[in-house]
C-alpha atoms as a PDB file:
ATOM      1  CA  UNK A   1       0.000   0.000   0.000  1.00  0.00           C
ATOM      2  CA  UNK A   2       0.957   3.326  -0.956  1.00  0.00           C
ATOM      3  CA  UNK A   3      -0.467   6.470  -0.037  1.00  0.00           C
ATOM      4  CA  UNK A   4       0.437  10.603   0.095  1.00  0.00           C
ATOM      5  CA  UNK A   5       0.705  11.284   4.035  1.00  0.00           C
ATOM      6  CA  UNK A   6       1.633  15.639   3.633  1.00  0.00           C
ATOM      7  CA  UNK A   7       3.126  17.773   1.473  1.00  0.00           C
ATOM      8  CA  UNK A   8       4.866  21.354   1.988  1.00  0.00           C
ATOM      9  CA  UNK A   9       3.321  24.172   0.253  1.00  0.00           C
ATOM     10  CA  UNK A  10       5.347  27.077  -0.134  1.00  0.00           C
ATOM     11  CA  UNK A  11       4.179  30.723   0.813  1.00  0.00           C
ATOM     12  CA  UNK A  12       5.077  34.158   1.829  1.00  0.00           C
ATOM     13  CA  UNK A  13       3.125  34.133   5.228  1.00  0.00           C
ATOM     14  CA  UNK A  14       2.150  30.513   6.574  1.00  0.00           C
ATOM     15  CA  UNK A  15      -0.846  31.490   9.023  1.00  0.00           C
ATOM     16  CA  UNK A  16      -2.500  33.043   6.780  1.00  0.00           C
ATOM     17  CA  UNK A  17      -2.051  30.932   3.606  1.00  0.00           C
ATOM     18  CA  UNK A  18      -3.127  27.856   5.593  1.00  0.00           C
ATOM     19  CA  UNK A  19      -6.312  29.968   7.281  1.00  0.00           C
ATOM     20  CA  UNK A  20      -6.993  31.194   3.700  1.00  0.00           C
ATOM     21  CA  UNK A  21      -7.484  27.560   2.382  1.00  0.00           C
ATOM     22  CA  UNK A  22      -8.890  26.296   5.790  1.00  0.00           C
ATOM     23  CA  UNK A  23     -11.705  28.928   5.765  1.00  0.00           C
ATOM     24  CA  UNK A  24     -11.926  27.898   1.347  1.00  0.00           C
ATOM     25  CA  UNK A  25     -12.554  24.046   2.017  1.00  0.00           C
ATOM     26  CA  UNK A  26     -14.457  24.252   5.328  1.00  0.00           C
ATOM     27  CA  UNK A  27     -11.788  22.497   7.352  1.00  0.00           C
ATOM     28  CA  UNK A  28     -10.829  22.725  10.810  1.00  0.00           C
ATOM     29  CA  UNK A  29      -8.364  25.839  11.716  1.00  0.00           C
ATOM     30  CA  UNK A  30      -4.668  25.290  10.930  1.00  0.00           C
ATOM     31  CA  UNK A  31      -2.161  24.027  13.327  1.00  0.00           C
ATOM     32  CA  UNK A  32       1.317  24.118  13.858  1.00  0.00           C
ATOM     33  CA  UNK A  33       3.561  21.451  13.846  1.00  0.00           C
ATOM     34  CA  UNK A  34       7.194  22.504  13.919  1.00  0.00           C
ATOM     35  CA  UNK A  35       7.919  25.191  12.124  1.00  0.00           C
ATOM     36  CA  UNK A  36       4.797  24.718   9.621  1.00  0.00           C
ATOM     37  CA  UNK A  37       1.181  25.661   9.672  1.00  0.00           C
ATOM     38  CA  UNK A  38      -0.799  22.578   9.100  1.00  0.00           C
ATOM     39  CA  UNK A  39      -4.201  22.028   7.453  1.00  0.00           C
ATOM     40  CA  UNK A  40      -5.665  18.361   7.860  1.00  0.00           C
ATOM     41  CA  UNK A  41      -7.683  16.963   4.491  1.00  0.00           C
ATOM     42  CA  UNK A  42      -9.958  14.166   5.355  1.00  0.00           C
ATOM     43  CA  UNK A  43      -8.366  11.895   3.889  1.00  0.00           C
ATOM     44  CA  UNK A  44      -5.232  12.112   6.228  1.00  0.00           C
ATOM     45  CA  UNK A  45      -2.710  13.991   4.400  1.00  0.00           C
ATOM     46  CA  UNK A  46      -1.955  16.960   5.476  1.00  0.00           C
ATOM     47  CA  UNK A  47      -0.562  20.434   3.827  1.00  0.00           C
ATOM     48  CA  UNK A  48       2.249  21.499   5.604  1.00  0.00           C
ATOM     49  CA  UNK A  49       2.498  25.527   5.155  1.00  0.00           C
ATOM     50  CA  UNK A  50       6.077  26.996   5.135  1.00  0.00           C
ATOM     51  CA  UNK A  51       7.648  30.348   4.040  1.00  0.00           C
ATOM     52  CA  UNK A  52       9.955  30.715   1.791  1.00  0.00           C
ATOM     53  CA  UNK A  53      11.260  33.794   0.318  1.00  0.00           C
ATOM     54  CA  UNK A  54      10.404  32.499  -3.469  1.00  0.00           C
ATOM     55  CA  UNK A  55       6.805  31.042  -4.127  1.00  0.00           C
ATOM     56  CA  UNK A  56       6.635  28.979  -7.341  1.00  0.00           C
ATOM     57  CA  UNK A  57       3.537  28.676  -8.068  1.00  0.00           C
ATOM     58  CA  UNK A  58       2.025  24.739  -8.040  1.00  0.00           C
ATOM     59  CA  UNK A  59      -1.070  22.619  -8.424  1.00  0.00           C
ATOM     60  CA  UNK A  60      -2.837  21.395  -5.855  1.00  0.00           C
ATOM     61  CA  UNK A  61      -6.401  19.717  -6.563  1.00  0.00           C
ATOM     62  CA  UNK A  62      -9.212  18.741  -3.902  1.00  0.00           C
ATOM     63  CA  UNK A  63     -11.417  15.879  -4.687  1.00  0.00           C
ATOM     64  CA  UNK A  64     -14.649  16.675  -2.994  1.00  0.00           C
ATOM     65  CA  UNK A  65     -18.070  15.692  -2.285  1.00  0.00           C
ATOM     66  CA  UNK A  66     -20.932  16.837  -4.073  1.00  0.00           C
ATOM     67  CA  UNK A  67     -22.426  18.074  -0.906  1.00  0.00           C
ATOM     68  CA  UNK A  68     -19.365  19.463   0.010  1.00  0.00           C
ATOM     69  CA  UNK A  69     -18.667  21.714  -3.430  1.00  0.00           C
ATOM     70  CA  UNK A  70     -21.696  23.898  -3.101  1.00  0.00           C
ATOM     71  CA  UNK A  71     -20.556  26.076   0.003  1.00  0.00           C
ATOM     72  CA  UNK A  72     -16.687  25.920  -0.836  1.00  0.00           C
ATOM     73  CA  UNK A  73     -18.322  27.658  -4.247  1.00  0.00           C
ATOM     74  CA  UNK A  74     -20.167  29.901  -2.075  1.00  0.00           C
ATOM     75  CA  UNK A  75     -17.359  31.263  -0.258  1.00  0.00           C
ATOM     76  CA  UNK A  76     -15.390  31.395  -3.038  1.00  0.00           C
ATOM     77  CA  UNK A  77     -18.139  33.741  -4.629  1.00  0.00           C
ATOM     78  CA  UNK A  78     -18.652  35.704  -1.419  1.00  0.00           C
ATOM     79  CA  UNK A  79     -14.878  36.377  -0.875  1.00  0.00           C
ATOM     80  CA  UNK A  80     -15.043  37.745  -4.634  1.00  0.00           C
ATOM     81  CA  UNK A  81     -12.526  35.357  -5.422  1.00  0.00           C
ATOM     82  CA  UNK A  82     -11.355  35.188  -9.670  1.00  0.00           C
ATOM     83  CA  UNK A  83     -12.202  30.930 -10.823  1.00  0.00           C
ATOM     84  CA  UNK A  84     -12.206  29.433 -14.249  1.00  0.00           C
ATOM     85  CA  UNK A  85     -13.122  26.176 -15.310  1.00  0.00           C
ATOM     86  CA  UNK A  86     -10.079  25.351 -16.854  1.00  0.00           C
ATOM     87  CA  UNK A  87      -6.317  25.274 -15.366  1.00  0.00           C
ATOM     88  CA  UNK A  88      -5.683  27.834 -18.220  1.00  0.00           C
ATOM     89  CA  UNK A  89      -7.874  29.999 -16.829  1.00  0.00           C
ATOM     90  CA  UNK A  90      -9.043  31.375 -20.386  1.00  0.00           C
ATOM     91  CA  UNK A  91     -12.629  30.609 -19.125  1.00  0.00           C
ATOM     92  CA  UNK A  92     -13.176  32.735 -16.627  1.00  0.00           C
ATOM     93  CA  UNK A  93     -16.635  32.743 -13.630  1.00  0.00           C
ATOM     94  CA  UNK A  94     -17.311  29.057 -15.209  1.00  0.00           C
ATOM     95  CA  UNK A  95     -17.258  25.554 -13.585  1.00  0.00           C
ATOM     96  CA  UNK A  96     -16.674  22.487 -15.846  1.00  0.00           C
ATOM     97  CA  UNK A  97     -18.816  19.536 -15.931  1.00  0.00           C
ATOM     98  CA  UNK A  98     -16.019  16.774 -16.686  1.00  0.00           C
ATOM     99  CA  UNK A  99     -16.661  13.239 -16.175  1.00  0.00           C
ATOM    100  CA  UNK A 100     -20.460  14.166 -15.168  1.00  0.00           C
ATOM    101  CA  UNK A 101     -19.213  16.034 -11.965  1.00  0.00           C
ATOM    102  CA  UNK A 102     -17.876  20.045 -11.204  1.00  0.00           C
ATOM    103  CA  UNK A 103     -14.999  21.816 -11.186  1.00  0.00           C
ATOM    104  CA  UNK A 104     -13.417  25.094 -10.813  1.00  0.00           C
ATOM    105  CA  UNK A 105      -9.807  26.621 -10.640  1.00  0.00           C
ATOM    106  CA  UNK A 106      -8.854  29.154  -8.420  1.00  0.00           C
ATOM    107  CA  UNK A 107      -5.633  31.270  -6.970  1.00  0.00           C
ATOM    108  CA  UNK A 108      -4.541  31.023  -3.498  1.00  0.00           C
ATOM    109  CA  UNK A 109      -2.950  34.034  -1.750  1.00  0.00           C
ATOM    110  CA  UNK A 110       0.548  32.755  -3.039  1.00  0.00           C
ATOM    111  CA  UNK A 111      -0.492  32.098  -6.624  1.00  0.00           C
ATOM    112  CA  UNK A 112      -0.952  28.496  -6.355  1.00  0.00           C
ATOM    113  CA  UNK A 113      -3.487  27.155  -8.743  1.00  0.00           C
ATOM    114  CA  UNK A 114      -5.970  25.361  -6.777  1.00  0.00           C
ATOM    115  CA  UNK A 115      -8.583  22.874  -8.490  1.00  0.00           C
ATOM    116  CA  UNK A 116     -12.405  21.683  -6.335  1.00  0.00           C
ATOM    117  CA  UNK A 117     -13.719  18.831  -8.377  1.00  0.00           C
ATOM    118  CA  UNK A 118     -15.989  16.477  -7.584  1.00  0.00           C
ATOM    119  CA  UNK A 119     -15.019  13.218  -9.834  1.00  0.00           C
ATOM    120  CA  UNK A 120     -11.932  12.169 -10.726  1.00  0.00           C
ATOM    121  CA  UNK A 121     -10.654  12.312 -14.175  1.00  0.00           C
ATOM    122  CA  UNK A 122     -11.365   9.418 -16.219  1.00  0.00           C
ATOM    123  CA  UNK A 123     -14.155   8.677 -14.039  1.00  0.00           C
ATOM    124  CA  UNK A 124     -17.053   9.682 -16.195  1.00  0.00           C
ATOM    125  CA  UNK A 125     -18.932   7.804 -18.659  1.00  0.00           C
ATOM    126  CA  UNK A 126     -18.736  10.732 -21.540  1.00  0.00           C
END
């Protein structure tokens, strides 16, 4: 068995990166462990939030319940945050529809290009 147990995501202030995506997802608040700010998924993994001078920008995608995507939309609308429906982010205040589910892109605080969707890729029938 194999499976992802954290991962460090880069930013220019920890707390508030890892409240930022907290308050996005509906999660639990951050907490530190060692020097990081940490944000538990469901699933187990964490996100391990650490500064570093230079932010290059990554991809970080959140499977997520049907239930679930509704208010993370909401709050992404009510924080007036930019979202596409693609990860070029040439269609802008859409959600996509792949494999018979939804999706949206969006921009954390640091630039990272976050992705909600609710099936995974391949998963769909069309």
């Amino acid at each position: 068995m194999v499976q992802l147990n954290h991962t460090i995501v880069a930013s220019r202030d920890k707390k508030a990166s890892a409240e930022f995506l907290s308050r996005i997802l509906g999660l639990g608040p951050p907490v530190p462990f060692a020097h990081f700010m940490t944000v538990m998924l469901d699933n187990g993994v964490s996100l391990d939030f650490d500064e570093a001078e230079e932010v290059v920008p990554q991809h970080y995608a959140f499977l997520v319940s049907d239930d679930a995507f509704d208010p993370i939309f909401e709050r992404i609308k009510r924080e007036h945050i930019p979202f596409w429906a693609d990860p070029g982010h040439r269609r802008p205040n859409e959600i996509n529809t792949r494999d018979q589910g939804r999706g949206f892109y969006f921009r954390d605080p640091n630039g990272h290009n976050m992705e909600i969707l609710t099936r995974p890729y391949g998963s769909g029938r069309s």
